[in-house]
Protein backbone atom coordinates (compact mmCIF):
# COMPACT_ATOMS: atom_id res chain seq x y z
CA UNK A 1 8.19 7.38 5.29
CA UNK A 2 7.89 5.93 1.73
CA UNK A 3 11.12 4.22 0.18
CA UNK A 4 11.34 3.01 -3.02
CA UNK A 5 13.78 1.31 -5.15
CA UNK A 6 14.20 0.02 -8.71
CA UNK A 7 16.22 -2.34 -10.39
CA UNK A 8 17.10 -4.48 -13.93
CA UNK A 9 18.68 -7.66 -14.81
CA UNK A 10 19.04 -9.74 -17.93
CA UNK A 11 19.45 -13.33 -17.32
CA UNK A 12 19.14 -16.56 -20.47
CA UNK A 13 16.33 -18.01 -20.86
CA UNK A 14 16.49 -21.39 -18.86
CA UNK A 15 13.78 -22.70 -22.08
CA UNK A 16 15.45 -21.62 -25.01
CA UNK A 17 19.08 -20.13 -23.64
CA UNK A 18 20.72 -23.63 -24.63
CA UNK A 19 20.05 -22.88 -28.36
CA UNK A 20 20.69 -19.18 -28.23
CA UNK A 21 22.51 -17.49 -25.38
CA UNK A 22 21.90 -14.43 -26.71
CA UNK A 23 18.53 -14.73 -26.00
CA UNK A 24 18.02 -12.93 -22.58
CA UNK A 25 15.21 -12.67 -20.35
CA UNK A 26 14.57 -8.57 -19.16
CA UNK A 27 13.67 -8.75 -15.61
CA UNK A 28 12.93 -5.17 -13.66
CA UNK A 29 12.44 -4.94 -10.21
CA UNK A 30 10.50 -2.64 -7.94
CA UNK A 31 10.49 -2.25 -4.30
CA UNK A 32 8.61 -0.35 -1.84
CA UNK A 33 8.81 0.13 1.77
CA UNK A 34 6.70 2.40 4.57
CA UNK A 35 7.99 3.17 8.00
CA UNK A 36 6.20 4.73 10.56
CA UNK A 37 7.33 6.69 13.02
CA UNK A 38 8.26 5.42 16.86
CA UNK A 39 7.63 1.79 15.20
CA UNK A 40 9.74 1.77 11.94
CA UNK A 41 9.12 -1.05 8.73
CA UNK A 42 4.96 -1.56 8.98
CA UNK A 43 4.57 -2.43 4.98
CA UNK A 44 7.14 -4.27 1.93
CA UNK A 45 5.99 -4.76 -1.82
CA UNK A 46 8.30 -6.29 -4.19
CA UNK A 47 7.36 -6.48 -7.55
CA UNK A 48 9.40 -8.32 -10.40
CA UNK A 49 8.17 -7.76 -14.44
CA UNK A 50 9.38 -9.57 -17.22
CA UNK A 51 9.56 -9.55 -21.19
CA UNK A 52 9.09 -13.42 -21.11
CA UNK A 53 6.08 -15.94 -21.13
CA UNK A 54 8.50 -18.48 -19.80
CA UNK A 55 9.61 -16.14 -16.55
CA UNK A 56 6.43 -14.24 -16.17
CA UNK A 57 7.49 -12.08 -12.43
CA UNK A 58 5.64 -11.92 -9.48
CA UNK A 59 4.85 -9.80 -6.44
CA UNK A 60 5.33 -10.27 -3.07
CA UNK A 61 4.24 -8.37 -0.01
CA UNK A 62 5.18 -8.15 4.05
CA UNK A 63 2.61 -6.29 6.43
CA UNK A 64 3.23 -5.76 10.10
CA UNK A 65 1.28 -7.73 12.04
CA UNK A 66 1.34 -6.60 15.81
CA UNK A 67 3.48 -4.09 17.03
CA UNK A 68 3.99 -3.70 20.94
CA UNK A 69 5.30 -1.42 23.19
């Protein structure tokens, strides 16, 4: 089973917010997540995109390991 979610925020810009707090920082979000059957979560990606040089985003991933019985 595939899962996937998506977000958005808006947060000021920890560089520049002090002299405008209008100016906000876009981040979106994506997440996915596979589940097999008889084990469940096996795979995570989290991915986080931004409009800003000074908050560029990232990615992140979890992977099962070793699954027992």
């Amino acid at each position: 089973m595939k899962i996937k979610g998506y977000g958005e925020s808006f947060v000021i810009d920890p560089w520049f917010g002090w002299m405008d707090s209008s100016k906000k920082i876009n981040i979106k979000v994506e997440v996915t997540d596979y589940y097999a059957p008889q084990v469940g979560f096996v795979k995570g990606l989290y991915s986080e995109k931004s409009n800003s040089l000074n908050v560029p985003g990232g990615e992140m991933s979890n992977d099962l390991v070793s699954f027992e019985k």
